[in-house]
C-alpha atoms as a PDB file:
ATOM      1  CA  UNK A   1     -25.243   2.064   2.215  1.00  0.00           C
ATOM      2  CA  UNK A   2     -21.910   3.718   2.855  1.00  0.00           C
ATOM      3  CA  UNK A   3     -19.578   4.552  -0.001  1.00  0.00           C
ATOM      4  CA  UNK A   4     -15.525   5.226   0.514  1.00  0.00           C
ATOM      5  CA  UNK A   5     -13.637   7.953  -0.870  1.00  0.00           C
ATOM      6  CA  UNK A   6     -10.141   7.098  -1.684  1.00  0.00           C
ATOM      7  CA  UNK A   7      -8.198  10.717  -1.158  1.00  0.00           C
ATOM      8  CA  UNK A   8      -5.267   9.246  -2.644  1.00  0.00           C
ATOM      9  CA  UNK A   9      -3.740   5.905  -4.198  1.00  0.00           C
ATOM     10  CA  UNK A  10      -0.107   5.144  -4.527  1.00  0.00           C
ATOM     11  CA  UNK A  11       1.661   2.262  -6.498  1.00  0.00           C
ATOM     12  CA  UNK A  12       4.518   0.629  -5.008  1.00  0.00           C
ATOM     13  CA  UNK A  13       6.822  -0.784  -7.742  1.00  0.00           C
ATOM     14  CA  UNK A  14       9.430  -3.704  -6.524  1.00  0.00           C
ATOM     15  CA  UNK A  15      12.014  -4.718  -9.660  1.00  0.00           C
ATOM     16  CA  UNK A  16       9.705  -6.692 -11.747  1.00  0.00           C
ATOM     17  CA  UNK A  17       6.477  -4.852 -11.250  1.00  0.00           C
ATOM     18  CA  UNK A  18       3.532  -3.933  -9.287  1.00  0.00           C
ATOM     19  CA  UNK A  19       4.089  -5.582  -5.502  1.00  0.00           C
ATOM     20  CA  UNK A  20       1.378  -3.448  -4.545  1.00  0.00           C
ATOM     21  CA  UNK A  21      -0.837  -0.166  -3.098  1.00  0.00           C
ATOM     22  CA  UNK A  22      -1.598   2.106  -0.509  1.00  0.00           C
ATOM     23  CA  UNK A  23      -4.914   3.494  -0.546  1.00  0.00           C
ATOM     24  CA  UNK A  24      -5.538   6.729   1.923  1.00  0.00           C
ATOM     25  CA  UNK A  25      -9.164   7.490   2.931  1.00  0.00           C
ATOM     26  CA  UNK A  26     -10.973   8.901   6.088  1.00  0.00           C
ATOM     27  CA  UNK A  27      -9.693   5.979   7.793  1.00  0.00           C
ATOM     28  CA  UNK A  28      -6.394   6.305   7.330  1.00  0.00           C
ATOM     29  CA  UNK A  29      -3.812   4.451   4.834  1.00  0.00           C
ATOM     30  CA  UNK A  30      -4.998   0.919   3.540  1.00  0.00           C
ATOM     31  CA  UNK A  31      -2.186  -1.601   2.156  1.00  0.00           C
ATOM     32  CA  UNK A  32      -2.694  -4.095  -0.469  1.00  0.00           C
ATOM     33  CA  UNK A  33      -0.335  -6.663  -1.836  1.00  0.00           C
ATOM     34  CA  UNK A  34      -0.562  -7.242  -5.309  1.00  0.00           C
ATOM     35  CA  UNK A  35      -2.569 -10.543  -6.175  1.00  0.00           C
ATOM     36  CA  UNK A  36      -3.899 -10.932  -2.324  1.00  0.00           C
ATOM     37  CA  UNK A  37      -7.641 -10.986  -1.262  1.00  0.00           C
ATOM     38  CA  UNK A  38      -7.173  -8.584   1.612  1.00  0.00           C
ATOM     39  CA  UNK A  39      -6.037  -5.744   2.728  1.00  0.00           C
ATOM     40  CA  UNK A  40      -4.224  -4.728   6.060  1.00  0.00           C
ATOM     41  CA  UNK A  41      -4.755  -1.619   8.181  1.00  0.00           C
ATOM     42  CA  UNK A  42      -5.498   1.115   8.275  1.00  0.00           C
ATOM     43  CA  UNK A  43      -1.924   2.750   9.272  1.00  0.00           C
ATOM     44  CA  UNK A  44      -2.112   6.394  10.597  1.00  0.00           C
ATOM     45  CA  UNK A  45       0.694   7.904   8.472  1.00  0.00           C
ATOM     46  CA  UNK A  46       1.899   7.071   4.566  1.00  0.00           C
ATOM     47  CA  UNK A  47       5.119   6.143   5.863  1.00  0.00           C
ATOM     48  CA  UNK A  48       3.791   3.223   8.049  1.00  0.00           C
ATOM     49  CA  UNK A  49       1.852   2.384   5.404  1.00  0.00           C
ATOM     50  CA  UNK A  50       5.061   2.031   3.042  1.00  0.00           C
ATOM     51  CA  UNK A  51       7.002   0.468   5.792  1.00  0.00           C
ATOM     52  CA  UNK A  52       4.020  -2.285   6.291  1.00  0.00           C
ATOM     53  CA  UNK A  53       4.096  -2.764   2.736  1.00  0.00           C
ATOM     54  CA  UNK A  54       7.755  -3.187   2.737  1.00  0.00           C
ATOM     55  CA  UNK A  55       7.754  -5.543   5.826  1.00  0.00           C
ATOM     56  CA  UNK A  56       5.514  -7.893   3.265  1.00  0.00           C
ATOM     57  CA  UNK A  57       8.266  -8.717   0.512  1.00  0.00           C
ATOM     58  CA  UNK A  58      10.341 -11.118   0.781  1.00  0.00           C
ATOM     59  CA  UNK A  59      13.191 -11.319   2.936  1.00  0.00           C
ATOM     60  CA  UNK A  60      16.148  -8.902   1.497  1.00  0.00           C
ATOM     61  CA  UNK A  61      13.844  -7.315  -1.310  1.00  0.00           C
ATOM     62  CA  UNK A  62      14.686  -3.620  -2.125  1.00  0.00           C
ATOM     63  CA  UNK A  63      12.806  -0.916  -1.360  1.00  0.00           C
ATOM     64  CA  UNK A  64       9.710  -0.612  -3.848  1.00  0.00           C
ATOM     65  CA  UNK A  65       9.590   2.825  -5.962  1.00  0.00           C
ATOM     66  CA  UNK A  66       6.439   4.567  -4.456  1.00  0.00           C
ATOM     67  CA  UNK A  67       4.134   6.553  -7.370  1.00  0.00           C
ATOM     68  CA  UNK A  68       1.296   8.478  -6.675  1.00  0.00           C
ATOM     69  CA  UNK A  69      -1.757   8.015  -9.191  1.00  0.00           C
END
């Protein structure tokens, strides 16, 4: 069994909330959309990762707030 070490999580906050994560490991940068069953990736830098993310909101949305955790 092989486990996964997250290095590093950020939240990405849109204007009413969570829209969703970025998850950096080994592998590189791991996006997840709030309330969906997958994930896409992995990216090979944080700011593809945000970009991705961003690409994923709806047409005209703002760019989310990005916090570390």
């Amino acid at each position: 069994m092989s486990t996964t070490k997250t290095l590093a999580l950020w939240v990405a906050y849109g204007r009413n909330g969570v829209v969703g994560s970025i998850r950096h490991d080994k592998a590189g940068y791991t996006v997840t959309m709030a309330g969906a069953d997958h994930s896409t990736g992995p990216f090979p830098s944080l700011a593809a990762a945000k970009g991705a993310l961003h690409s994923r909101l709806p047409a005209g949305s703002d760019w989310p707030r990005f916090q570390e955790h």
